[in-house]
C-alpha atoms as a PDB file:
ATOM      1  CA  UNK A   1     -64.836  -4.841  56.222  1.00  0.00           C
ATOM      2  CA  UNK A   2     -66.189  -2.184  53.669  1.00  0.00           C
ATOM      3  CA  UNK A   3     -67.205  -2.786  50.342  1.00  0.00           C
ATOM      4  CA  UNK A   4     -66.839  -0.217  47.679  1.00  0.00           C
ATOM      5  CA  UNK A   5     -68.682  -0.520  44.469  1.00  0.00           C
ATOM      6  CA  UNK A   6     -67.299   1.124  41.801  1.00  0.00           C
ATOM      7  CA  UNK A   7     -69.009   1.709  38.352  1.00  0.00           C
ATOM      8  CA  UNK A   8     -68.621  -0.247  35.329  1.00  0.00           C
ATOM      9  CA  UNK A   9     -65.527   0.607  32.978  1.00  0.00           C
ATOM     10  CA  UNK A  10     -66.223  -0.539  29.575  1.00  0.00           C
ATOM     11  CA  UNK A  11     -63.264  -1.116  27.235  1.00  0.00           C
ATOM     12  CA  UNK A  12     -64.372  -2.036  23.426  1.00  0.00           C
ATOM     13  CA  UNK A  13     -62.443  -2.453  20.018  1.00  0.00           C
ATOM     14  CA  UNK A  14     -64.530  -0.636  17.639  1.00  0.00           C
ATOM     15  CA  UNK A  15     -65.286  -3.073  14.866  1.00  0.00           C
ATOM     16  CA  UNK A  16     -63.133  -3.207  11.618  1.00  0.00           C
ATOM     17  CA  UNK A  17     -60.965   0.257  12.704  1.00  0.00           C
ATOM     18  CA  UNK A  18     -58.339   0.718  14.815  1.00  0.00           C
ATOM     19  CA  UNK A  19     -60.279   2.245  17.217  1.00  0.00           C
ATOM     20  CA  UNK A  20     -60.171   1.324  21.426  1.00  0.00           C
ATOM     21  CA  UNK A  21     -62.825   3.188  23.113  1.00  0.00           C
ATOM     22  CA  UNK A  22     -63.555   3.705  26.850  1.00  0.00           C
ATOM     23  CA  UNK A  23     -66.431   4.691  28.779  1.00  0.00           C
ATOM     24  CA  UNK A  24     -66.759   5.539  32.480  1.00  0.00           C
ATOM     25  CA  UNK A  25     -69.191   7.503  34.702  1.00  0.00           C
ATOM     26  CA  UNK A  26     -67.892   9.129  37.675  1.00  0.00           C
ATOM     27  CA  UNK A  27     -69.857  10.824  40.864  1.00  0.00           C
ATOM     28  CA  UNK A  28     -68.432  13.802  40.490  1.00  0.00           C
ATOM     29  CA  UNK A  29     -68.697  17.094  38.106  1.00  0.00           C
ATOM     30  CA  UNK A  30     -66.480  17.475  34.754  1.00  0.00           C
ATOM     31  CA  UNK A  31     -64.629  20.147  36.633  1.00  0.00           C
ATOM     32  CA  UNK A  32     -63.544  17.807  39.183  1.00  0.00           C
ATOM     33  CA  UNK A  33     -62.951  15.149  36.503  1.00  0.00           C
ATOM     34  CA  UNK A  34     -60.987  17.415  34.505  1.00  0.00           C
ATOM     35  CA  UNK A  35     -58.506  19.131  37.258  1.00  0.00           C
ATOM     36  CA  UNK A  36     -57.665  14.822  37.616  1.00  0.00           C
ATOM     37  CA  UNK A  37     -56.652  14.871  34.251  1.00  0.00           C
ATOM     38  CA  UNK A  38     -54.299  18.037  34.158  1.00  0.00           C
ATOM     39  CA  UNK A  39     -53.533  18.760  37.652  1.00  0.00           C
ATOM     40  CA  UNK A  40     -49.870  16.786  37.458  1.00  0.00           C
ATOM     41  CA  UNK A  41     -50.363  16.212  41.752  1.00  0.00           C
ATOM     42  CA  UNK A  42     -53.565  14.352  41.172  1.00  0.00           C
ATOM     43  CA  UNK A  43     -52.960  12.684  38.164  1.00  0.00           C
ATOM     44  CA  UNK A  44     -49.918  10.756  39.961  1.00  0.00           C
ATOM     45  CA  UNK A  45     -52.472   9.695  42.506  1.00  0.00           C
ATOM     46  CA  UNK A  46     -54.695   7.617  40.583  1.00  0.00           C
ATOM     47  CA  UNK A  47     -53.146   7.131  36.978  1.00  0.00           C
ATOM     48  CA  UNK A  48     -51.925   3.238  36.647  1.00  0.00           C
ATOM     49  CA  UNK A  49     -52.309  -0.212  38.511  1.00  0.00           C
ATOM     50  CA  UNK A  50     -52.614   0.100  42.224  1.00  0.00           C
ATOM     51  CA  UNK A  51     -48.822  -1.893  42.799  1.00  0.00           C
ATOM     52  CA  UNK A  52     -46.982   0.894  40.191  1.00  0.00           C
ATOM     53  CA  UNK A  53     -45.029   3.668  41.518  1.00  0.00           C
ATOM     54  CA  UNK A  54     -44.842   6.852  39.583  1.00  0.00           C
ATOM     55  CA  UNK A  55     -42.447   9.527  38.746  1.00  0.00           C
ATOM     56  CA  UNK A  56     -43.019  12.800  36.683  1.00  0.00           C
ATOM     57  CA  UNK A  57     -40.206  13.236  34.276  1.00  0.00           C
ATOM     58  CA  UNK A  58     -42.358  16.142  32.330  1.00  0.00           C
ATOM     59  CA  UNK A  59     -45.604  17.890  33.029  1.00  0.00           C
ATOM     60  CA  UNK A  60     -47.156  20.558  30.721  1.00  0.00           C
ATOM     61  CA  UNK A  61     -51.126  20.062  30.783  1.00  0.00           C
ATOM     62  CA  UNK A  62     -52.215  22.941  28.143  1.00  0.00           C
ATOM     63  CA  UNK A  63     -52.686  23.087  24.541  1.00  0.00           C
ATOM     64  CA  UNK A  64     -49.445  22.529  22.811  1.00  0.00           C
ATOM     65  CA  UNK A  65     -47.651  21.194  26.149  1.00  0.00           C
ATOM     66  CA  UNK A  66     -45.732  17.957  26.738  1.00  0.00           C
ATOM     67  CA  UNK A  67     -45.629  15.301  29.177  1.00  0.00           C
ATOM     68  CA  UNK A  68     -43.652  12.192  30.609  1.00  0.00           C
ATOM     69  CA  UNK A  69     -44.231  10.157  33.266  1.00  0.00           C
ATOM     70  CA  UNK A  70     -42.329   6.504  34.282  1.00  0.00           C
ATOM     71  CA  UNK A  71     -44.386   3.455  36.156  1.00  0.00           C
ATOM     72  CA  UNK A  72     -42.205   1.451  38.329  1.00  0.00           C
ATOM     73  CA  UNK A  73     -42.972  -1.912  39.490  1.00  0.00           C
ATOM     74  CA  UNK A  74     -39.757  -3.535  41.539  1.00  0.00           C
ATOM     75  CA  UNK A  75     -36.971  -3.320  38.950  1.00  0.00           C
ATOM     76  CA  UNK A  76     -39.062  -2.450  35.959  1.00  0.00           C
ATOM     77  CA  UNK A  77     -39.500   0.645  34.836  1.00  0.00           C
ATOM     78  CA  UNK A  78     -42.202   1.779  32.096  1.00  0.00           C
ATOM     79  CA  UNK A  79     -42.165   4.717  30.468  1.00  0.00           C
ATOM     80  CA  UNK A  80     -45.052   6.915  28.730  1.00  0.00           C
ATOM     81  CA  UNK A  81     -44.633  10.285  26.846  1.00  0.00           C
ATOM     82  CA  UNK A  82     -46.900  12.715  24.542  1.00  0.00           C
ATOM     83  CA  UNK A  83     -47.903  15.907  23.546  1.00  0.00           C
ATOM     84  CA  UNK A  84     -51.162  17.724  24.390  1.00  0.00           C
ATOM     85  CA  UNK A  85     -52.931  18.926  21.186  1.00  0.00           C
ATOM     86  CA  UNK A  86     -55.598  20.304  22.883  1.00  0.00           C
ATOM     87  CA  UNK A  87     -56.638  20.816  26.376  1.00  0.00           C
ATOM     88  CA  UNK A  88     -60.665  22.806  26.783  1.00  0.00           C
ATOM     89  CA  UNK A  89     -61.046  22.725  30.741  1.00  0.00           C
ATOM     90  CA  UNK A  90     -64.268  20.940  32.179  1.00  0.00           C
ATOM     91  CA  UNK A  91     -64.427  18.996  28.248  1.00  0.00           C
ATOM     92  CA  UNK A  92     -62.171  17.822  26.291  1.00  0.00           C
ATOM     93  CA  UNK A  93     -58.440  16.551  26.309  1.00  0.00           C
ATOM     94  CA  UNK A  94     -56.551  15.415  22.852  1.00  0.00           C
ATOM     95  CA  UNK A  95     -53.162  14.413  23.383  1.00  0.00           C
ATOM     96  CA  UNK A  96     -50.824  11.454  21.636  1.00  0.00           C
ATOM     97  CA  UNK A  97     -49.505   8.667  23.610  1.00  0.00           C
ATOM     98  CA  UNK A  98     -46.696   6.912  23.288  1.00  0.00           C
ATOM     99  CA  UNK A  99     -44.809   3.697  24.946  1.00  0.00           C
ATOM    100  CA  UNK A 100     -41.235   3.940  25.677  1.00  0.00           C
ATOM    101  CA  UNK A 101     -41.681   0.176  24.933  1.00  0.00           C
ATOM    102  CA  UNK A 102     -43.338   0.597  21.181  1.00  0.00           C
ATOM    103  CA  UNK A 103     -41.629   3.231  20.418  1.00  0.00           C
ATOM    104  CA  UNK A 104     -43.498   3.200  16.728  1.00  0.00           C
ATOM    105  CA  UNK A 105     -47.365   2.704  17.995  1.00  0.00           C
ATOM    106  CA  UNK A 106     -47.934   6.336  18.913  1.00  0.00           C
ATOM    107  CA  UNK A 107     -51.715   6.394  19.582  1.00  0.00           C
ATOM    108  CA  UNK A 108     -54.161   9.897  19.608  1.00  0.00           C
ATOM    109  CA  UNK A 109     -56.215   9.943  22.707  1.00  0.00           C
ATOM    110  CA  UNK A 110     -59.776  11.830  22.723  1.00  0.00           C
ATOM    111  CA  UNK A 111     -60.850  12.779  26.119  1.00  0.00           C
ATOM    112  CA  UNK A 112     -64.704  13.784  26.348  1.00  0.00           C
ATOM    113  CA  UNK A 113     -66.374  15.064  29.687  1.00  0.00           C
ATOM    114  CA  UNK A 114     -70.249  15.161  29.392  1.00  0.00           C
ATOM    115  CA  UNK A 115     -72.080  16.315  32.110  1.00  0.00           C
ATOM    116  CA  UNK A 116     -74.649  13.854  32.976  1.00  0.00           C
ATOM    117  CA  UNK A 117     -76.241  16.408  35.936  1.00  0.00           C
ATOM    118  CA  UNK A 118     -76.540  16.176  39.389  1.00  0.00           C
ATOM    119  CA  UNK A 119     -72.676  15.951  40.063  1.00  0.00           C
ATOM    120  CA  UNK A 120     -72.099  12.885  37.906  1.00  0.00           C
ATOM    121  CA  UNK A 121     -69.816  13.007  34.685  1.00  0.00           C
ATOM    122  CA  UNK A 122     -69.767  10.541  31.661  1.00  0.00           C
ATOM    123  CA  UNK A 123     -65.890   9.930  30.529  1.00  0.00           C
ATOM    124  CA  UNK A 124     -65.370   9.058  26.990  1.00  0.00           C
ATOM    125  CA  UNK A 125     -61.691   7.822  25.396  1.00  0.00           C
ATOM    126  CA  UNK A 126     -60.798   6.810  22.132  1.00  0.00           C
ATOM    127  CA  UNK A 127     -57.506   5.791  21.101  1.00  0.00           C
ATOM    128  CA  UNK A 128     -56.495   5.670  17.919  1.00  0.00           C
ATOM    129  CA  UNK A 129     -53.661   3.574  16.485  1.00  0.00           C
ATOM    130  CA  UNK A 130     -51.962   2.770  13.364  1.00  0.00           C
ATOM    131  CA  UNK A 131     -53.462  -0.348  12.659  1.00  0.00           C
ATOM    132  CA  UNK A 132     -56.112  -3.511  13.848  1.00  0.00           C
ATOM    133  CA  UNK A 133     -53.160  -5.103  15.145  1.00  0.00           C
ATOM    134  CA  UNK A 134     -51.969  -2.341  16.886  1.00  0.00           C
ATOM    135  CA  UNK A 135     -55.651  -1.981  18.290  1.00  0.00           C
ATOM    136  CA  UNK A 136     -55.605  -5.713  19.348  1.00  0.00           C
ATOM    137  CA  UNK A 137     -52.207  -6.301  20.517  1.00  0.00           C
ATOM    138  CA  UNK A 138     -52.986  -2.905  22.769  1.00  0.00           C
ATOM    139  CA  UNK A 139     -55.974  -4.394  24.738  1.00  0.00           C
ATOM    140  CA  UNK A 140     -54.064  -7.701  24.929  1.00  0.00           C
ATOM    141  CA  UNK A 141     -51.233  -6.242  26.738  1.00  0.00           C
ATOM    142  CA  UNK A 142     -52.793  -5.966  30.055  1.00  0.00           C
ATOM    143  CA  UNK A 143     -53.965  -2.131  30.092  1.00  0.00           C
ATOM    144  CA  UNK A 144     -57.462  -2.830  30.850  1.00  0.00           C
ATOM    145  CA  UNK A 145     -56.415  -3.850  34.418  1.00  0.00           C
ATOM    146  CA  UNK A 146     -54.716  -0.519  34.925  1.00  0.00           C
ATOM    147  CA  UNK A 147     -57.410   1.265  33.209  1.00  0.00           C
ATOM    148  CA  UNK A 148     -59.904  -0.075  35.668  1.00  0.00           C
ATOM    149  CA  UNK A 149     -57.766   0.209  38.499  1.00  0.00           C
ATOM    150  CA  UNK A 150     -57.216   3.808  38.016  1.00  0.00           C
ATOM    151  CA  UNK A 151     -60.476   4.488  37.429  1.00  0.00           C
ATOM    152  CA  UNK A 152     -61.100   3.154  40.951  1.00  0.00           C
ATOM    153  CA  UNK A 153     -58.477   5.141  42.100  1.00  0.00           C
ATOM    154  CA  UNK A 154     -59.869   8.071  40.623  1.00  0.00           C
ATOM    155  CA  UNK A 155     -63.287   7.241  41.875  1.00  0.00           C
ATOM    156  CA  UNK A 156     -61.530   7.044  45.921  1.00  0.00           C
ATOM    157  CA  UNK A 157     -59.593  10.306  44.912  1.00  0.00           C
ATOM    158  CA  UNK A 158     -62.887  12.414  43.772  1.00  0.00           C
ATOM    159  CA  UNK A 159     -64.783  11.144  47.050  1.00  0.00           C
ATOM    160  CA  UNK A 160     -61.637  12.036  49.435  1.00  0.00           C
END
């Protein structure tokens, strides 16, 4: 059996604002990175926890679009929505986020792409929320599993 190593996600409150911030390197250029972002095909391929299904309600990836998208697991049915502020290709993605489950803890997501050379790109994410407890009660509801499992997903995804 095969072993695939995957590289590190770190997930970190910053201190005393409500601030979640996530850092990732992938083996493969921001372009590549990018199109997994925006293109709405490949983003259903790795986005989530590995036992979710996904449907696309709503899918406009540009500056000023909109999106929607629902996770299913068995019965359950989770639903995410937000508008893209602004979307620079190979870069930088800001977009809100919101949680058809919180309706009122709309977060602003900040996307970075740096190129690190040699086909490797370093993934930065903030999130922004309206408060500490926001922050906290966000990486206490289970997201960093399906953070790191999509970022292995990705990782399969960009190698394919």
């Amino acid at each position: 059996m095969t072993s695939t190593t995957h590289p590190e996600t770190t997930i970190s409150a910053v201190p005393d604002l409500p601030i979640v911030e996530i850092v990732r390197e992938f083996d493969a250029p921001p372009e590549q990175v990018f199109r997994a972002h925006v293109d709405r095909d490949l983003f259903t391929q790795w986005i989530g926890p590995r036992d979710i299904d996904m449907r696309v309600e709503q899918w406009d990836a540009r500056t000023g679009g909109s999106y929607r998208y629902v996770h299913g697991r068995g019965d359950e049915e989770f639903g995410f929505y937000g508008s893209f502020h602004e979307v620079r290709p190979n870069e930088r993605i800001v977009q809100t986020f919101g949680f058809d489950g919180w309706p009122d803890a709309v977060s602003l997501e900040i996307l970075t792409l740096e190129d690190l050379g040699s086909g490797r790109t370093r993934l930065r994410g903030q999130s922004i929320v309206e408060s500490i407890e926001a922050r906290d009660a966000m990486l206490a509801s289970g997201m960093e599993s399906g953070v790191v499992q999509g970022y292995e997903k990705l990782d399969d995804l960009l190698a394919g």
